[in-house]
Protein backbone atom coordinates (compact mmCIF):
# COMPACT_ATOMS: atom_id res chain seq x y z
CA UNK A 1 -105.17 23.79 60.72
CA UNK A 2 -102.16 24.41 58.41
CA UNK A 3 -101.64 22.99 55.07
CA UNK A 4 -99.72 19.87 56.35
CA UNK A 5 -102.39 18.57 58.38
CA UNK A 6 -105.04 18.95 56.05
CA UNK A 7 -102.54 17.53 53.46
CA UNK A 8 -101.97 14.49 55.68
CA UNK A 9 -105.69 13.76 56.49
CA UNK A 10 -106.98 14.29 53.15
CA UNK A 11 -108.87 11.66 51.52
CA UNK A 12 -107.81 9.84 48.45
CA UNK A 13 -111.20 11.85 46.88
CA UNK A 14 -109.69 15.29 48.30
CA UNK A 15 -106.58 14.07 46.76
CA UNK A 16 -107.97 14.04 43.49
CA UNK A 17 -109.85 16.98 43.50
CA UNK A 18 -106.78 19.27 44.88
CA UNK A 19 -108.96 20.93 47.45
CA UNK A 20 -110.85 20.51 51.18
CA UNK A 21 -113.84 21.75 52.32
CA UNK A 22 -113.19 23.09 56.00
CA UNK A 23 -116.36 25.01 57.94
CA UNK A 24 -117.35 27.27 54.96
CA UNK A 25 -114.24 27.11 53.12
CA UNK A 26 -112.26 25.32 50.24
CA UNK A 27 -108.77 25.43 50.67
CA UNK A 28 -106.27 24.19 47.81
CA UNK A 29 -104.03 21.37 49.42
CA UNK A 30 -101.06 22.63 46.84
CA UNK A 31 -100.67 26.06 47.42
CA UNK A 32 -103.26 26.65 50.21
CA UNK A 33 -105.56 29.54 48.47
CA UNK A 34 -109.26 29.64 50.49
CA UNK A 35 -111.98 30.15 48.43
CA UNK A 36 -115.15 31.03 50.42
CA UNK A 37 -118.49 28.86 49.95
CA UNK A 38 -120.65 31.39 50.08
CA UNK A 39 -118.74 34.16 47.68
CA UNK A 40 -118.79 34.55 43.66
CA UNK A 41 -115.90 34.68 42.07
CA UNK A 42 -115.05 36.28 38.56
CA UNK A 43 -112.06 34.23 37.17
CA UNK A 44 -111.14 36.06 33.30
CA UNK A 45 -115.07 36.43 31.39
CA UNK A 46 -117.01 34.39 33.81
CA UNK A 47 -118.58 34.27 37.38
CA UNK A 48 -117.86 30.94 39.31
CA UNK A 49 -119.29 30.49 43.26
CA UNK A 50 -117.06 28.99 45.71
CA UNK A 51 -116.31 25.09 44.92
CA UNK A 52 -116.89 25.69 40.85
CA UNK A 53 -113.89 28.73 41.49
CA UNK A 54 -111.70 26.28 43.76
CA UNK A 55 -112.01 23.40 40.94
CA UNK A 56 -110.58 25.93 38.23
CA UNK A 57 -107.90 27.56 40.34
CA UNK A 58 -106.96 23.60 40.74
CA UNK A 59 -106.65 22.86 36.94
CA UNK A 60 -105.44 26.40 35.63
CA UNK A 61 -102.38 27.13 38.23
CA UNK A 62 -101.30 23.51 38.83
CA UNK A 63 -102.44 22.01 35.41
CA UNK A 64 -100.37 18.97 34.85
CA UNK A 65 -98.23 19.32 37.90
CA UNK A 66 -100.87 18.44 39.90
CA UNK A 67 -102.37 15.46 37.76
CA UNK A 68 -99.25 13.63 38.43
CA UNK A 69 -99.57 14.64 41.89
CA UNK A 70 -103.37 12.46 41.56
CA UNK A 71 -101.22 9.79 40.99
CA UNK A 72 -99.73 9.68 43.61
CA UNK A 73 -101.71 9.20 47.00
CA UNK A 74 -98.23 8.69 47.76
CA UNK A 75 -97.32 11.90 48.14
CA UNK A 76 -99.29 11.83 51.34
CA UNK A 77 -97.22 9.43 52.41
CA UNK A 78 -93.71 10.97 51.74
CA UNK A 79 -94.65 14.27 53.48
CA UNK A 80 -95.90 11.99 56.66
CA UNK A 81 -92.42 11.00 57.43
CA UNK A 82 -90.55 13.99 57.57
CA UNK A 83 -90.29 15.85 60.93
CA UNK A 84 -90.77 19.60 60.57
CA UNK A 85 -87.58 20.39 62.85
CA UNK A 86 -85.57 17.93 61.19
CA UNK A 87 -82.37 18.63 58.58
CA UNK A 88 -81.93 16.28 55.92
CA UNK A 89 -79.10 15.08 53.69
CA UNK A 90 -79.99 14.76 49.70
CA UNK A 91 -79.23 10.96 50.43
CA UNK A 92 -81.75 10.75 53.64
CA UNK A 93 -84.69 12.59 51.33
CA UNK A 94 -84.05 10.27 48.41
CA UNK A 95 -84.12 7.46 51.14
CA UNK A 96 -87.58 8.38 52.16
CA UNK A 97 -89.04 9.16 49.08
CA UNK A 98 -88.22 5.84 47.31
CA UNK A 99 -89.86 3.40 50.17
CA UNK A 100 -92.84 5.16 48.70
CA UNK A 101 -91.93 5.87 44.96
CA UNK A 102 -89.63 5.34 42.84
CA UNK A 103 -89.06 8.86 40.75
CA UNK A 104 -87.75 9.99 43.88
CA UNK A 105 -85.79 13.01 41.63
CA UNK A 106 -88.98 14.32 40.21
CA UNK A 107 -91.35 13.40 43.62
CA UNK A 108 -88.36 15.87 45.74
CA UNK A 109 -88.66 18.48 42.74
CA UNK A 110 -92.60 18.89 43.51
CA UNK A 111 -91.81 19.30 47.29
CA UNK A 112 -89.57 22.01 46.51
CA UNK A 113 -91.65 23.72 43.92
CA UNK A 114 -95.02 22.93 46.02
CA UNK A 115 -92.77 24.84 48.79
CA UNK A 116 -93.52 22.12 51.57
CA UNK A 117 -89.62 21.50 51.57
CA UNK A 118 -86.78 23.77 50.99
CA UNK A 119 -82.94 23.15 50.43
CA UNK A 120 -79.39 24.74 50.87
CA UNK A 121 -78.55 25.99 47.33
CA UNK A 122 -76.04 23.05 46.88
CA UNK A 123 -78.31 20.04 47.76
CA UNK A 124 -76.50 19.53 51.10
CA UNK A 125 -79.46 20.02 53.41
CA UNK A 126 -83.33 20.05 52.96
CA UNK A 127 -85.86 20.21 55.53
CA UNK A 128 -89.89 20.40 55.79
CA UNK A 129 -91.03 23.99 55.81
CA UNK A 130 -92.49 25.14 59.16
CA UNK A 131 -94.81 27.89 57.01
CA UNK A 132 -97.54 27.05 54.43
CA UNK A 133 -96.58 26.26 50.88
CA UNK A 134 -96.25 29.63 49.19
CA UNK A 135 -99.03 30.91 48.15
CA UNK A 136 -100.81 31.88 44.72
């Protein structure tokens, strides 16, 4: 299951939390990091397990980024109507985002950062990103 799919099908409580629980995995919905269940994790002075490690990889490498993000059970939305194969024009994208929101500037920003979309260096052409966001 790639990033996409679990993006699309999360629940507005996955939303939130920035993470899904697949078989005995947690897997970030931003930047697609798995964190096992079953495995501790030492994150700076301290030992988290699995879900306790996912929930502070969420808040300490998307911070406020992704709280806006929370806001937004839109953004499932947006990334629902874009075809993988598909270029875009800078028009077309704004088009898309604003029947959902209307900071469509800042909404296309965190598609490019979150690296589910990528551009042409001038603006001229986006399209969805066949590969997982990048990873952390």
């Amino acid at each position: 299951m790639d990033i996409y799919e679990l993006f699309r099908n999360a629940s507005p409580v996955e939303l939130k939390n920035g993470y899904v629980e697949v078989d005995d995995q947690y897997i970030c919905l931003l930047c697609g990091k798995i964190i096992e269940k079953v495995d501790n994790y030492n994150v700076e002075t301290s030992s988290y397990a699995g879900e306790n490690c996912m929930q502070v990889h969420v808040s300490s490498s998307h911070g406020s980024k992704f709280e806006y993000l929370i806001h937004l059970d839109n953004m499932k939305q947006v990334i629902c109507r874009f075809e993988i194969s598909r270029i875009y024009s800078e028009k077309e994208v704004n088009a898309i985002i604003k029947e959902v929101y209307e900071d469509y500037v800042t909404l296309r920003r965190y598609l490019i950062d979150f690296g589910f979309m990528d551009r042409k260096t001038d603006g001229s052409q986006y399209w969805l990103k066949e590969n997982n966001p990048k990873q952390v």
